[in-house]
Protein backbone atom coordinates (compact mmCIF):
# COMPACT_ATOMS: atom_id res chain seq x y z
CA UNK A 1 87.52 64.60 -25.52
CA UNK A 2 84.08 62.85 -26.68
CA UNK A 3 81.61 62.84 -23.54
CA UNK A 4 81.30 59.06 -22.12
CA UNK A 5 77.98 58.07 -23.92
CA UNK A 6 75.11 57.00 -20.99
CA UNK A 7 74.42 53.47 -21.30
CA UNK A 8 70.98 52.44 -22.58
CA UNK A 9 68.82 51.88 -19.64
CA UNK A 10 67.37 47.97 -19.49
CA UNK A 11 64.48 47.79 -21.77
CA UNK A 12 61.24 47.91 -19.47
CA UNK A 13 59.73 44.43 -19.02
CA UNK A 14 55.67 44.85 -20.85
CA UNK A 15 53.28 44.90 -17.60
CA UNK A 16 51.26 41.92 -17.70
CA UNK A 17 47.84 41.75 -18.40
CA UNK A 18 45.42 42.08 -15.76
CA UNK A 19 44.97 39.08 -14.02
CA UNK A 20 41.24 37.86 -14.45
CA UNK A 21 39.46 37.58 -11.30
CA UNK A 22 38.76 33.50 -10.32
CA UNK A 23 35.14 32.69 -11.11
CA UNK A 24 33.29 31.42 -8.30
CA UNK A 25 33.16 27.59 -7.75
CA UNK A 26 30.34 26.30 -9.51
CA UNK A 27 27.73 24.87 -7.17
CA UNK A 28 27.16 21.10 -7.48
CA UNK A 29 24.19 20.66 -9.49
CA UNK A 30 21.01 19.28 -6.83
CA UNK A 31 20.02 16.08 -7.02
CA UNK A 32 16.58 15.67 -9.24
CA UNK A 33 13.85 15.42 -6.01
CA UNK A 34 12.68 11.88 -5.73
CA UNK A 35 8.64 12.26 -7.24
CA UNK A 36 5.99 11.96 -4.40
CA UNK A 37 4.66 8.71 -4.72
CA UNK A 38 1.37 8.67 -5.99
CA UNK A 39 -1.69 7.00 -4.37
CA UNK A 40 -1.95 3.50 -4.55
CA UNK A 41 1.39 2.76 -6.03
CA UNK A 42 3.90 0.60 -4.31
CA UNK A 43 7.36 1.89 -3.07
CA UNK A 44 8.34 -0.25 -1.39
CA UNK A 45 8.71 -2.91 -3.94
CA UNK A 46 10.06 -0.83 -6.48
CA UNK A 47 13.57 -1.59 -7.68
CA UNK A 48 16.10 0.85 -9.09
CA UNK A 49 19.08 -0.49 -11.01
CA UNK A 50 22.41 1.14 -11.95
CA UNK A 51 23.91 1.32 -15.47
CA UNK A 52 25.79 -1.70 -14.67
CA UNK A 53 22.72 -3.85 -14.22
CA UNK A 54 23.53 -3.55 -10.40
CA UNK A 55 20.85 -3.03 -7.99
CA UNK A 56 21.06 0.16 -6.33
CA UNK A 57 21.65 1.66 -3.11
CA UNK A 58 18.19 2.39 -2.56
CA UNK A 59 16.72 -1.37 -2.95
CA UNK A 60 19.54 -2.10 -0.25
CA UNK A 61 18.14 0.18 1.86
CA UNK A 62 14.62 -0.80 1.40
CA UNK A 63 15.77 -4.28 2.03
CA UNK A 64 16.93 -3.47 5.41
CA UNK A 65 14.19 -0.82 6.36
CA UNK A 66 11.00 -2.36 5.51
CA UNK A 67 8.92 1.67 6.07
CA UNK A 68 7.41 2.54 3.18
CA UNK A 69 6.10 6.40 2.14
CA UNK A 70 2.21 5.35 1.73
CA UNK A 71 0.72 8.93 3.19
CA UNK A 72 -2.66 8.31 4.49
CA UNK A 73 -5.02 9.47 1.89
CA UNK A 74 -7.30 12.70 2.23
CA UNK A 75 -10.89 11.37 4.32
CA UNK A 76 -12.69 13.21 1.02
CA UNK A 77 -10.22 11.19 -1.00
CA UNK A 78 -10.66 7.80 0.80
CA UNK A 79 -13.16 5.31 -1.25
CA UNK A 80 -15.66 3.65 1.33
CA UNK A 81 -15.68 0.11 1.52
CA UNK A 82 -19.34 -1.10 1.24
CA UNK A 83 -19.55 -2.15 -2.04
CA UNK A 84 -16.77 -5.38 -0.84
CA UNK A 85 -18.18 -5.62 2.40
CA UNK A 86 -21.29 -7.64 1.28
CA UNK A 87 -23.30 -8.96 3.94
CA UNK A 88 -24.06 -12.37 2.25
CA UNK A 89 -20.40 -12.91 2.21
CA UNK A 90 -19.38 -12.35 5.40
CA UNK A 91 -22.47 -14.31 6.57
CA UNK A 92 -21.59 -17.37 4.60
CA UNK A 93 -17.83 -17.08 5.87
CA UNK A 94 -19.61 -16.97 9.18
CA UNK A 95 -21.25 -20.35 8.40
CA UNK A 96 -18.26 -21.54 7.55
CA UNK A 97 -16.01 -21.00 10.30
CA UNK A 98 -19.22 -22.04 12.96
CA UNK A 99 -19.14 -25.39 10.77
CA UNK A 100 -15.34 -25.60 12.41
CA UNK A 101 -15.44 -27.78 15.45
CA UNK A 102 -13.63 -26.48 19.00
CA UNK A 103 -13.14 -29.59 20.39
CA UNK A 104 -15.20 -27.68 23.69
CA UNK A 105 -12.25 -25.79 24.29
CA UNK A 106 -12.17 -22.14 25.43
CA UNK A 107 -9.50 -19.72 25.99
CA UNK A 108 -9.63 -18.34 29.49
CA UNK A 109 -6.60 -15.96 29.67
CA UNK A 110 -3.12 -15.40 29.09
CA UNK A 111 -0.08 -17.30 30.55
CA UNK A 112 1.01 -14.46 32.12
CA UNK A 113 -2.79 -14.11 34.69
CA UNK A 114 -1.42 -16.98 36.55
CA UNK A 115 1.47 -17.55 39.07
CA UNK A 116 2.80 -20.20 40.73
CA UNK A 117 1.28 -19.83 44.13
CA UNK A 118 -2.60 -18.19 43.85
CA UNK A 119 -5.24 -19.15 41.97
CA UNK A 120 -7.43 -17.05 40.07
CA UNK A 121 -10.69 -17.69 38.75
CA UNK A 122 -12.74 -17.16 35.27
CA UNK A 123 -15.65 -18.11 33.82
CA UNK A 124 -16.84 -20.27 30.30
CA UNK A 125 -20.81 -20.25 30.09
CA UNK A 126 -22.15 -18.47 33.18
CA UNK A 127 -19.87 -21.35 34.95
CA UNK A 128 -17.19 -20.25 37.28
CA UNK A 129 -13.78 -22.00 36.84
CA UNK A 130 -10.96 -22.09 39.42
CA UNK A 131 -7.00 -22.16 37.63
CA UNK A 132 -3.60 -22.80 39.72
CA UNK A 133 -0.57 -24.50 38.83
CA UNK A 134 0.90 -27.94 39.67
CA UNK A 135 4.43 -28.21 40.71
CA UNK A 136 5.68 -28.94 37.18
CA UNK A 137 4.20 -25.31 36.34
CA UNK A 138 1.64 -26.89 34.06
CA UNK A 139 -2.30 -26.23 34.26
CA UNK A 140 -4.94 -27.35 36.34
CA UNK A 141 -8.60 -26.30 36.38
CA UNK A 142 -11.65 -26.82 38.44
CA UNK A 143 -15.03 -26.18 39.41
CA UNK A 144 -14.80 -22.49 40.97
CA UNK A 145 -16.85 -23.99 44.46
CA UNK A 146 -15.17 -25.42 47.08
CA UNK A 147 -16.98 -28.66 47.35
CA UNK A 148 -16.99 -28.38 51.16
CA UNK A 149 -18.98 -25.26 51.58
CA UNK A 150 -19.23 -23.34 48.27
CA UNK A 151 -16.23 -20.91 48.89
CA UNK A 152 -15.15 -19.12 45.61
CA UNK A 153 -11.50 -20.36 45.33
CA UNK A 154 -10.43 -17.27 43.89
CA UNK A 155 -6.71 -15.87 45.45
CA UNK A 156 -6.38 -18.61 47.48
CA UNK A 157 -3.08 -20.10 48.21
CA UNK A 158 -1.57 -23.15 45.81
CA UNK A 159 1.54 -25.55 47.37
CA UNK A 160 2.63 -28.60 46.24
CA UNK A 161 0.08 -28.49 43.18
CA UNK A 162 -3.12 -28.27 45.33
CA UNK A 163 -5.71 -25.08 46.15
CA UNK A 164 -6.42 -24.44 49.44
CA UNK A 165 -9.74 -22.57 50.27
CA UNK A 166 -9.40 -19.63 52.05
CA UNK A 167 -12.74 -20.18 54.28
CA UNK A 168 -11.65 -23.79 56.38
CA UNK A 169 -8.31 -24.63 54.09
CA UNK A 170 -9.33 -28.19 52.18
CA UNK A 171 -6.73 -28.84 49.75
CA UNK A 172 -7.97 -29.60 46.07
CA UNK A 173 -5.42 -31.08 43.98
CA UNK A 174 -5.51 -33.45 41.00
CA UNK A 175 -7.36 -36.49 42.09
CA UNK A 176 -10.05 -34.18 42.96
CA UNK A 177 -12.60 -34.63 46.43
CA UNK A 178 -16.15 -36.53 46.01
CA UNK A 179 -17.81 -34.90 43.31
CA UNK A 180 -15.60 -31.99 42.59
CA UNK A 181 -13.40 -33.24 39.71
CA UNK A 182 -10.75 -31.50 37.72
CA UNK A 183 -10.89 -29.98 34.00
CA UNK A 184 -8.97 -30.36 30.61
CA UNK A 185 -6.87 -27.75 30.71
CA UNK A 186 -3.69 -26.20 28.81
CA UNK A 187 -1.22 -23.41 28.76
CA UNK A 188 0.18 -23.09 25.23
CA UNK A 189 3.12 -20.48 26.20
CA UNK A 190 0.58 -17.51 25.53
CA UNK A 191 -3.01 -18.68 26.06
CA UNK A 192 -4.65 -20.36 29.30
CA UNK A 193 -7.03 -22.74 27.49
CA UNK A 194 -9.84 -25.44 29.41
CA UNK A 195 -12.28 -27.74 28.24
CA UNK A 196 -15.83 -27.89 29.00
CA UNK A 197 -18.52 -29.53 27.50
CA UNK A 198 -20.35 -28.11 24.89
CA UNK A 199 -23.73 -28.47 22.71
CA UNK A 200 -23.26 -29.67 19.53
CA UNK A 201 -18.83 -29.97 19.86
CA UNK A 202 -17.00 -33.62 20.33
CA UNK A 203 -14.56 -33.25 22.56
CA UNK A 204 -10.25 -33.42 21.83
CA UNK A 205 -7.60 -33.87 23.31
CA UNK A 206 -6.07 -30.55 22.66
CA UNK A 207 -7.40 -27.19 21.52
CA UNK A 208 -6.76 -26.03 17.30
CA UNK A 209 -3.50 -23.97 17.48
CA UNK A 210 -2.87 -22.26 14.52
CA UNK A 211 1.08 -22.39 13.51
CA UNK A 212 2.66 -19.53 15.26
CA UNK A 213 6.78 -18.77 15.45
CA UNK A 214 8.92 -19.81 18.05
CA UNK A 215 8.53 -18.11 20.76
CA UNK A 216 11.75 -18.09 21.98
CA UNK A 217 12.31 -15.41 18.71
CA UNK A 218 9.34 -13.65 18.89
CA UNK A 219 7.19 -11.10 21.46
CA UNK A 220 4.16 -12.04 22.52
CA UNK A 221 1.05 -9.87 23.98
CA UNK A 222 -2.63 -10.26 25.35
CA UNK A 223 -5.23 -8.23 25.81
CA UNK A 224 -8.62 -8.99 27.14
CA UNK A 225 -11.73 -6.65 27.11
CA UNK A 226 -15.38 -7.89 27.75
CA UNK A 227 -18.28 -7.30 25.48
CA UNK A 228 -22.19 -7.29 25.41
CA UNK A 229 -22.69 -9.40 22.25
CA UNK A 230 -21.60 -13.23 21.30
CA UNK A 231 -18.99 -15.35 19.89
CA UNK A 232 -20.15 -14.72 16.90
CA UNK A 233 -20.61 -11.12 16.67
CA UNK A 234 -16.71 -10.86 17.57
CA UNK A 235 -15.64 -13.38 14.55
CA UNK A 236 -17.78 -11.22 12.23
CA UNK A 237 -16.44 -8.22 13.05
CA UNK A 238 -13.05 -10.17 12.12
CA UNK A 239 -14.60 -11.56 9.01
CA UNK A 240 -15.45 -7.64 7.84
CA UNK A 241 -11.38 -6.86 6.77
CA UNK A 242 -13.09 -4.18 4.28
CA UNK A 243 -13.99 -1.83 7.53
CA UNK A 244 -9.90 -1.68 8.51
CA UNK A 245 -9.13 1.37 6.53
CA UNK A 246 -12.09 3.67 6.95
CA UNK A 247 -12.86 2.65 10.64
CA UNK A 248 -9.43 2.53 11.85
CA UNK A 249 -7.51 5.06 9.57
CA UNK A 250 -4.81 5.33 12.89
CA UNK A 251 -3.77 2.11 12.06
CA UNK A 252 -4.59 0.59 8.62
CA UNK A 253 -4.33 2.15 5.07
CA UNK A 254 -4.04 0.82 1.76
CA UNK A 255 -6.37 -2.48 2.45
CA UNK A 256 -7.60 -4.59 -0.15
CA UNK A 257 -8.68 -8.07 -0.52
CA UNK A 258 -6.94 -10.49 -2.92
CA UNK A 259 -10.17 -11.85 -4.93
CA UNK A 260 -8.81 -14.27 -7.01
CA UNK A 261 -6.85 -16.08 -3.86
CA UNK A 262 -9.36 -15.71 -1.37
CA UNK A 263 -12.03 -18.11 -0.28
CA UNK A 264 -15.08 -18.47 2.45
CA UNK A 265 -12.40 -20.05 4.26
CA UNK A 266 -9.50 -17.84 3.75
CA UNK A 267 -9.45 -14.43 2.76
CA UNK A 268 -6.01 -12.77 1.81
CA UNK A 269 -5.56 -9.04 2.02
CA UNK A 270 -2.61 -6.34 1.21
CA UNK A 271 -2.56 -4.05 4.51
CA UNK A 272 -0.21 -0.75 5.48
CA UNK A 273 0.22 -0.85 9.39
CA UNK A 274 0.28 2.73 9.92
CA UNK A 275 3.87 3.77 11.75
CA UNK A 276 2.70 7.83 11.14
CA UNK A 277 0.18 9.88 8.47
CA UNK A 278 3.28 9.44 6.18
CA UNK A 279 4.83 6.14 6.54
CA UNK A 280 3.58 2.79 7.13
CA UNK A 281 4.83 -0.89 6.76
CA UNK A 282 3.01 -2.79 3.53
CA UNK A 283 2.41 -6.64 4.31
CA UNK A 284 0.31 -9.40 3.13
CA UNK A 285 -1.91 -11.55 5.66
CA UNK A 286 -4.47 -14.14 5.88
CA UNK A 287 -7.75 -14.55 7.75
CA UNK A 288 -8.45 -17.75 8.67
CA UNK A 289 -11.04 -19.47 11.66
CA UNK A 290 -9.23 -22.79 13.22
CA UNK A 291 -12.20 -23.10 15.35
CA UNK A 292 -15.32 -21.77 15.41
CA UNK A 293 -14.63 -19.25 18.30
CA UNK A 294 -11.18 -18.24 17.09
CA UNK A 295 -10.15 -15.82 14.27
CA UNK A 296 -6.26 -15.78 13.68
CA UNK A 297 -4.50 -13.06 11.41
CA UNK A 298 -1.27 -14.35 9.82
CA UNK A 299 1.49 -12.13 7.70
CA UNK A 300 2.46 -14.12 4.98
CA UNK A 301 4.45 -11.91 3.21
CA UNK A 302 6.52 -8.52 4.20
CA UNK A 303 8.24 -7.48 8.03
CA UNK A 304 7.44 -10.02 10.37
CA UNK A 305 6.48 -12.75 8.45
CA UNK A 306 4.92 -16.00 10.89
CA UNK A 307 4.04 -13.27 13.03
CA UNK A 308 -0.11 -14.09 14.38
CA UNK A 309 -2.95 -11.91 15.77
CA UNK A 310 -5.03 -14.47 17.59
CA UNK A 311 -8.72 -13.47 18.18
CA UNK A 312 -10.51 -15.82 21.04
CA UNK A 313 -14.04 -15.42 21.58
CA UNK A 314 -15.44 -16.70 25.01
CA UNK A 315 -18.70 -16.76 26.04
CA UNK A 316 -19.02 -15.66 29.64
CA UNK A 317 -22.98 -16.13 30.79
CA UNK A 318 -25.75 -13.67 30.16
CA UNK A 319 -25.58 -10.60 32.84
CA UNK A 320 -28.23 -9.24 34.70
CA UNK A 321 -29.77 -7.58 31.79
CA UNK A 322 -30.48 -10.63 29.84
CA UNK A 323 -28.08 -9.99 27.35
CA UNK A 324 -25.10 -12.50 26.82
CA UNK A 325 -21.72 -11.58 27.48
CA UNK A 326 -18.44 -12.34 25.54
CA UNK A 327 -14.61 -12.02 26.74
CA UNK A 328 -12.62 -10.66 23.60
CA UNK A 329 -8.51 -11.94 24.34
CA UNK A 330 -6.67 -10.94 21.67
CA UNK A 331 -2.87 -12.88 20.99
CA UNK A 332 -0.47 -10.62 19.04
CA UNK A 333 3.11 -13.47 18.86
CA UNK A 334 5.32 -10.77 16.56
CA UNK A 335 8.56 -12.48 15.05
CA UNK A 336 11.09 -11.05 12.58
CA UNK A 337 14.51 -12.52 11.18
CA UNK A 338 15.74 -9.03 10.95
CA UNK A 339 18.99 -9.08 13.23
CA UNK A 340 17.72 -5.96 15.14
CA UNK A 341 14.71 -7.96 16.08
CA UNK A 342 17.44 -9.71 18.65
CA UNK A 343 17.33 -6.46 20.24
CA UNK A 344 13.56 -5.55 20.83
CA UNK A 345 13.29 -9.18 22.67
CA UNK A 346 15.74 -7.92 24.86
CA UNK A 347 13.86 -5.16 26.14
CA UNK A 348 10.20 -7.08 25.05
CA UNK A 349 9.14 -5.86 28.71
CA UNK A 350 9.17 -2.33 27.35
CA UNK A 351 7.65 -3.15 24.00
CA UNK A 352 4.76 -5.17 25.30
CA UNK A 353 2.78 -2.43 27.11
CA UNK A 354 2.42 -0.73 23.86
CA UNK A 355 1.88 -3.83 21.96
CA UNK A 356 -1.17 -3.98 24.47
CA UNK A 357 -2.14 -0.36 24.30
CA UNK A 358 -2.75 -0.69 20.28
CA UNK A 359 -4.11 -3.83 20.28
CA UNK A 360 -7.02 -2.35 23.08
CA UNK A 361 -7.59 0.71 21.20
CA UNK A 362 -8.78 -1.34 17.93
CA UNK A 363 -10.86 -3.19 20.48
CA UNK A 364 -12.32 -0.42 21.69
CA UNK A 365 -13.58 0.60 18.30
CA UNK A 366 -14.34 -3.10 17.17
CA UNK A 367 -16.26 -4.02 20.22
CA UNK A 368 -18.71 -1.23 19.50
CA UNK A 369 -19.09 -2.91 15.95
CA UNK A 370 -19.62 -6.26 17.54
CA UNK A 371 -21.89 -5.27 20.22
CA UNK A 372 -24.36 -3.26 17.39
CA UNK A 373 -24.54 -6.15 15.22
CA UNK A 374 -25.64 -8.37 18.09
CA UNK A 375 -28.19 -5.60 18.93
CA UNK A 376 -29.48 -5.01 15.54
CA UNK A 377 -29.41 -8.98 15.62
CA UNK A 378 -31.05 -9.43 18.61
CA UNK A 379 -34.50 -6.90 17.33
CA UNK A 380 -34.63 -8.88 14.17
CA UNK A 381 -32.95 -6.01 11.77
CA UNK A 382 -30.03 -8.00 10.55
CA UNK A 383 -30.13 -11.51 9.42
């Protein structure tokens, strides 16, 4: 017998090849850094389009947030500003805006110094001048003596739209008593203003208001500091925009004065409000003199365009060292049609304190500049 043959065994399948081990997932290339922006150039109006012709994301953004990057530049970097800030022009803007009649009104505080049932007193010319409210909630003014006695009716108590002096309690209302006759007098929404007469000023019927924006939209703040100096010296200072960025680098960068549209009466300037040493918010703004004791600051173009700066110079008497004495009250009315702006009225009793706070820090700095030039004035070294 043949043996049984073995079967075949099942050809062996080939081993496959090695599997190649998975590269590693390519990292996304970065995104090209966005250039630092270089002094002096504007970033905040650039635009960036797509491929499409589109505008892009970023101008969208920018459109909403109006913070540009302007870093301040380096002090040994910083140009200084004499060369613009020619005396001869600022003295002949000077001229100009004393040429600008007041109407003999004076700004005598803010709407906020007086309530509805004490008077308070201030003073316009080395004359003291009594303020209360009538029963409508509008302003009266006096003569700061009680006519009965000479009491200073400062503090005392105010009812049915009459002042009672605190020493023997005559009531002084509207009609006045004998001599003692009430003032002109106004309360704009943000100012206290009275009349009084003046050398050389025709009286009006109201004071020069320069156009501000509602003010049920905006935020308005005053400050009021005192300075040894005049009227004058406080417009000038105003009339000196070229001093912004290299006296008050904290707040201002970036400042130049538009030539070609600027006048004696009008000067225009581009301005970066400082938010940090990095960012800042570019605007455009005029300065302009409604009356020759009043210097008003007005964005024209940029965040918070209407919004004012009012500057009201007040002369308050010469003090006991000879030397006259001026009440600086500075008016900041901010507005914005931004939608968040809705918001920061809401809580405007938080934002005004700080409003305040920066607008007396630039005082304190700017007062020193008006008091020198009325001293250098006042020995003959500056004309």
């Amino acid at each position: 017998m043949t043996a049984p043959r073995r079967s075949e065994p099942h050809p062996r399948r080939p081993e496959p090849h090695p599997r190649r081990p998975e590269p590693h997932p390519r990292r996304p290339e970065p995104h090209p850094r966005r250039p630092e922006p270089v002094e002096g150039r504007d970033t905040a109006n650039a635009t960036t389009t797509t491929p499409s012709g589109r505008v892009g994301l970023l101008d969208e953004v920018r459109a909403r947030i109006p913070i540009a990057s302007r870093p301040v530049p380096p002090r040994d970097r910083l140009l200084p500003s004499w060369r613009d800030a020619r005396p001869g022009r600022i003295r002949k803007a000077l001229a100009v805006a004393e040429a600008t009649e007041a109407g003999g009104w004076y700004v005598v505080g803010a709407s906020t110094d007086l309530g509805p049932d004490r008077s308070i007193i201030r003073h316009v010319a080395g004359d003291e001048v009594v303020l209360w409210r009538d029963t409508d909630g509008s302003l009266l003014a006096g003569p700061g003596s009680c006519p009965h006695l000479g009491a200073l009716l400062t503090d005392c108590e105010v009812r049915g739209g009459e002042v009672y002096c605190r020493w023997h309690g005559l009531a002084l209302g509207r009609p006045g008593w004998g001599r003692w006759r009430t003032y002109p007098a106004l309360d704009d929404g943000v100012l206290l203003w009275v009349r009084r007469p003046t050398e050389g000023e025709t009286f009006t019927d109201a004071p020069t208001i320069t156009p501000r924006p509602p003010l049920e939209r905006s935020i308005a703040a005053v400050v009021a500091m005192p300075g040894v100096c005049e009227p004058r010296d406080v417009v000038a200072n105003r009339l000196d925009p070229w001093h912004g960025s290299w006296f008050h680098p904290y707040a201002f960068s970036h400042l130049e004065v538009d030539e070609p549209a600027s006048t004696d009466e009008r000067l225009v300037v581009e301005v970066t409000f400082r938010l940090s040493r990095r960012y800042g918010v570019p605007v455009r703004a005029t300065f302009t003199c409604p009356d020759r004791r009043t210097i008003v600051m007005t964005i024209i173009d940029g965040e918070g365009t209407g919004s004012v700066v009012e500057t009201h110079a007040t002369p308050l008497g010469v003090g006991a060292d000879g030397r006259p004495r001026t009440m600086v009250t500075e008016a900041t009315v901010a507005h914005s049609e931004r939608p968040g702006f809705a918001v920061a009225q809401r809580v405007g009793a938080l934002i005004r304190p700080a409003m305040r706070r920066t607008a007396a820090r630039l005082w304190v700095d700017d007062l020193v500049y008006a008091e020198r030039r009325y001293e250098v004035r006042r020995r003959g070294e500056f004309l």
